[in-house]
N, C-alpha and C. Protein backbone atom coordinates (compact mmCIF):
# COMPACT_ATOMS: atom_id res chain seq x y z
N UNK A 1 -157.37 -54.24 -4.94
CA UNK A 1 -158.71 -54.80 -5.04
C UNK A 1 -158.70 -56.30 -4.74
N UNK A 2 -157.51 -56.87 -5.26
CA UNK A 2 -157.65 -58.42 -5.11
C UNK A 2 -157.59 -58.71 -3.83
N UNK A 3 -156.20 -57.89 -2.61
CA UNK A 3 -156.60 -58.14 -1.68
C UNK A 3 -157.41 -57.95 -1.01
N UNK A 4 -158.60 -56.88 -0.97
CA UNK A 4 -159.67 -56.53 -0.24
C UNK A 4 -160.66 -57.63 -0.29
N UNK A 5 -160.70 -58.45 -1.97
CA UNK A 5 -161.58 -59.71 -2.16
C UNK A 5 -161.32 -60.62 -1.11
N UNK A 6 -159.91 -61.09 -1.06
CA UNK A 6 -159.47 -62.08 -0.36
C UNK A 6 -159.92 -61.69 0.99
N UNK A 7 -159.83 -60.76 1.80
CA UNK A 7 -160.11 -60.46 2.82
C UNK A 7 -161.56 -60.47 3.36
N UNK A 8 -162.43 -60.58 2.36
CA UNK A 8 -163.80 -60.49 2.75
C UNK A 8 -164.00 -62.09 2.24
N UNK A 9 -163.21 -63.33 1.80
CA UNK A 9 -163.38 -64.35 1.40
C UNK A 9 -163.17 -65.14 2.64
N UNK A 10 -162.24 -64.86 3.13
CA UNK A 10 -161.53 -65.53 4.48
C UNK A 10 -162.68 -65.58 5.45
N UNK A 11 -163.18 -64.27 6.40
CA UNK A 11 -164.32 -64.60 7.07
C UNK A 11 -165.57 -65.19 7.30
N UNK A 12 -165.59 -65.21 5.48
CA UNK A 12 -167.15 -65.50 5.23
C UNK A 12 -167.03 -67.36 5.02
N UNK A 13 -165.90 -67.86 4.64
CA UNK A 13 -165.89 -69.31 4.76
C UNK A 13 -165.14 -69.62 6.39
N UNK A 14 -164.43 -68.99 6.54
CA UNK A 14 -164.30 -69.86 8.45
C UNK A 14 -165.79 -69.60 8.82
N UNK A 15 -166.83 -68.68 9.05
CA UNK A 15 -168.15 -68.01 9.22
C UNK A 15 -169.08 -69.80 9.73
N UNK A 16 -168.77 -70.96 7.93
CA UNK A 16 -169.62 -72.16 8.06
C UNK A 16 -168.78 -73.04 8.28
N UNK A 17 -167.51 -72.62 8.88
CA UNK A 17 -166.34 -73.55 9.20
C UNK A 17 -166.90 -74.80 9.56
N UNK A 18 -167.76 -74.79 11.09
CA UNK A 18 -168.30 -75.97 11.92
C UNK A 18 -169.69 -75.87 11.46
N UNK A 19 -169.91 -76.88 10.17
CA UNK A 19 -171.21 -77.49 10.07
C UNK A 19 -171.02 -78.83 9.99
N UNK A 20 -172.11 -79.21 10.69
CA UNK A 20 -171.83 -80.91 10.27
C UNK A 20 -171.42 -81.64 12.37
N UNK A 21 -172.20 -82.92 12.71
CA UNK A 21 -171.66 -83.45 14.00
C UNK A 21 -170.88 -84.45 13.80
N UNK A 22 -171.03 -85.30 12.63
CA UNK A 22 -170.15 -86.45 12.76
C UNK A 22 -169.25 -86.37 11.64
N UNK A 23 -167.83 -87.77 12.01
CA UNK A 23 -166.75 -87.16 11.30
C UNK A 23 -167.06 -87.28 9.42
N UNK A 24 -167.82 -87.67 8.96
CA UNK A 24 -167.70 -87.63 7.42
C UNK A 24 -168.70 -86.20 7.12
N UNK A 25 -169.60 -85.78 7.93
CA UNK A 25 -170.36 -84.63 7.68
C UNK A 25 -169.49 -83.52 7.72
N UNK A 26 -168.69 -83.70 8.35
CA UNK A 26 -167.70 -82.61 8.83
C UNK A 26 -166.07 -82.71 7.52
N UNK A 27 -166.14 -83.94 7.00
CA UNK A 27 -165.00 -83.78 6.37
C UNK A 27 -165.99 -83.37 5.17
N UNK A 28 -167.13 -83.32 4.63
CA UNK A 28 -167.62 -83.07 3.19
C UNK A 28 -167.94 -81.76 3.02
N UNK A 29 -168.23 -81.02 4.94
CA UNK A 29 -168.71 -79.64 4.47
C UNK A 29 -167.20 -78.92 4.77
N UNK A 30 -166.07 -79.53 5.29
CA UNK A 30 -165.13 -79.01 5.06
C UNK A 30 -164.75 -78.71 4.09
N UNK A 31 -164.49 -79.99 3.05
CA UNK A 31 -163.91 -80.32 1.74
C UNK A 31 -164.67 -79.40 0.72
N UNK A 32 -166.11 -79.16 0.83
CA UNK A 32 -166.68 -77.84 -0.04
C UNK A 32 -166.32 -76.13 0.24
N UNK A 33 -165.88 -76.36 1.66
CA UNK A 33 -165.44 -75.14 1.48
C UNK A 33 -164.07 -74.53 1.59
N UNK A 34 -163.51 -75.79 1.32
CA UNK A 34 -162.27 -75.57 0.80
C UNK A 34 -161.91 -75.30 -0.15
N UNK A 35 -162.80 -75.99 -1.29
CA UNK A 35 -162.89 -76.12 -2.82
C UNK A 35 -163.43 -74.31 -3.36
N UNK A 36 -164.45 -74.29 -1.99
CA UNK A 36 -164.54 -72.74 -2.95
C UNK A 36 -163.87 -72.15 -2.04
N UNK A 37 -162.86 -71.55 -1.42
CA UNK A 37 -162.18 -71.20 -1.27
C UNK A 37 -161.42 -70.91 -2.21
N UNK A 38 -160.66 -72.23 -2.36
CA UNK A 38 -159.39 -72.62 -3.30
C UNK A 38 -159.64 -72.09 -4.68
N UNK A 39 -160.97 -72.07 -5.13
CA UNK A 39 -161.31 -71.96 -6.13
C UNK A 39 -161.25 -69.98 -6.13
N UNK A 40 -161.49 -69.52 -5.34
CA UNK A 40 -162.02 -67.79 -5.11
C UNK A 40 -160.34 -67.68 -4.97
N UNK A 41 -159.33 -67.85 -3.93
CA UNK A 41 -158.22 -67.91 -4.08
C UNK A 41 -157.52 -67.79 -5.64
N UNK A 42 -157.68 -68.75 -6.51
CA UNK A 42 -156.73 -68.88 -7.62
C UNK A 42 -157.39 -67.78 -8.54
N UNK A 43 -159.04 -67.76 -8.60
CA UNK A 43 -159.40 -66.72 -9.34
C UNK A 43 -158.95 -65.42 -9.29
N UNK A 44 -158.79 -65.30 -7.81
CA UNK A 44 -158.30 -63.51 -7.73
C UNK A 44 -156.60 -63.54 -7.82
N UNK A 45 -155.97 -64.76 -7.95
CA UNK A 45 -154.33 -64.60 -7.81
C UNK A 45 -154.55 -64.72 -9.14
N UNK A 46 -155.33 -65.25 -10.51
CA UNK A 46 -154.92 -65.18 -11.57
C UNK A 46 -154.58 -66.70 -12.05
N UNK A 47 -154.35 -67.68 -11.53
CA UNK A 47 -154.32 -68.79 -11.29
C UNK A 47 -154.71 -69.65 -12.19
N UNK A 48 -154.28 -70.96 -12.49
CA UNK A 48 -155.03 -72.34 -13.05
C UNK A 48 -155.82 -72.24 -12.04
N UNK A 49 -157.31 -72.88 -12.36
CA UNK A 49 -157.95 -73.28 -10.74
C UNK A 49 -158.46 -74.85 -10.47
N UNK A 50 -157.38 -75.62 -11.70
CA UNK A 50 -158.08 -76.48 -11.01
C UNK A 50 -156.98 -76.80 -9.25
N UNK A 51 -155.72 -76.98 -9.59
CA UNK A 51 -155.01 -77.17 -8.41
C UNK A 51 -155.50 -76.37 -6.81
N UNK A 52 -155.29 -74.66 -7.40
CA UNK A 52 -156.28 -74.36 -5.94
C UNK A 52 -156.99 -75.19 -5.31
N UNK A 53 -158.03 -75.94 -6.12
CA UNK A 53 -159.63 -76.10 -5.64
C UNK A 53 -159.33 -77.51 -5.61
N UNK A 54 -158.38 -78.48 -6.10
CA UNK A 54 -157.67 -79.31 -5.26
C UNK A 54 -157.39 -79.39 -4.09
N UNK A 55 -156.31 -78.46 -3.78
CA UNK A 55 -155.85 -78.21 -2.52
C UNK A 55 -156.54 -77.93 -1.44
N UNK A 56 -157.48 -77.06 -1.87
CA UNK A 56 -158.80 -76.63 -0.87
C UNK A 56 -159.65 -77.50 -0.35
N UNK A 57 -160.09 -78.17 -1.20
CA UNK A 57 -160.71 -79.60 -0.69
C UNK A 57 -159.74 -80.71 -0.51
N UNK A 58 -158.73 -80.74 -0.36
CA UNK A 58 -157.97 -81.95 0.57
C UNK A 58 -157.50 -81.06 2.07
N UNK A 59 -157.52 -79.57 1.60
CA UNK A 59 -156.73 -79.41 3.01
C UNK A 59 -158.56 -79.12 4.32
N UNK A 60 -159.16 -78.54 3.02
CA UNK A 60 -160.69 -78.74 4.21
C UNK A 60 -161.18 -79.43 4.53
N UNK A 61 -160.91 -80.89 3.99
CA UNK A 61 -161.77 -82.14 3.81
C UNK A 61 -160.96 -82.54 5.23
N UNK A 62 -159.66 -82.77 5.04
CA UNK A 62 -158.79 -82.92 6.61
C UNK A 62 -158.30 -82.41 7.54
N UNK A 63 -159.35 -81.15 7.74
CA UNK A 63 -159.33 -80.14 8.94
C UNK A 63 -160.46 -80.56 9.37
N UNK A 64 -161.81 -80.65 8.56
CA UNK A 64 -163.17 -80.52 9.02
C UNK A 64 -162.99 -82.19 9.86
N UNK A 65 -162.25 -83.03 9.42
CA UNK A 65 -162.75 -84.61 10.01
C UNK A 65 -161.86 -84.36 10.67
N UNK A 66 -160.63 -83.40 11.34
CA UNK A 66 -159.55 -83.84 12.14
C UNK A 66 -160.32 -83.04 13.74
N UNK A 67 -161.47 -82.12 13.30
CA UNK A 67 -161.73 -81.49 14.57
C UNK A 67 -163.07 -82.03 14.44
N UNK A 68 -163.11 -83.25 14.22
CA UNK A 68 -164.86 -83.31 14.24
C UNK A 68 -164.92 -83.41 16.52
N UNK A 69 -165.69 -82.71 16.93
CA UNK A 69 -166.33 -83.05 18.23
C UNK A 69 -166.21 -84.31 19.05
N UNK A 70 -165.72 -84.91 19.97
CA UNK A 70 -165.64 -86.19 20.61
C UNK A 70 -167.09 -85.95 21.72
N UNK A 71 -167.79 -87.20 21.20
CA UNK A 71 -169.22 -87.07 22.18
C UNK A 71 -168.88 -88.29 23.26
């Protein structure tokens, strides 16, 4: 069951991966959906959550500003 969660968690946050045009719009809606990610992650592994939801929002926060669009 936990993995079937995870599996329907994954699509549905890459899904609002690219919202946001410029680079801080893009690192904040990263960084939120990293956080719930991170956060849905530790819940279904059983987890502390605050570290997940740490991790989630530093590693989304510096994906979303590392691909922001060059205009």
């Amino acid at each position: 069951m936990k993995i079937a969660i995870s599996l329907l968690v994954l699509p549905l946050a890459l899904s609002v991966a690219a919202c946001g045009d410029t680079w801080g719009e893009r690192a904040v809606t990263g960084g939120g959906i990293g956080a719930g990610t991170g956060l849905a992650v530790g819940a279904i592994a059983g987890w502390p959550l605050v570290a997940p939801v740490l991790v989630g929002t530093a590693v989304g926060a510096g994906i979303g500003a590392a691909t922001t669009p060059k205009k």
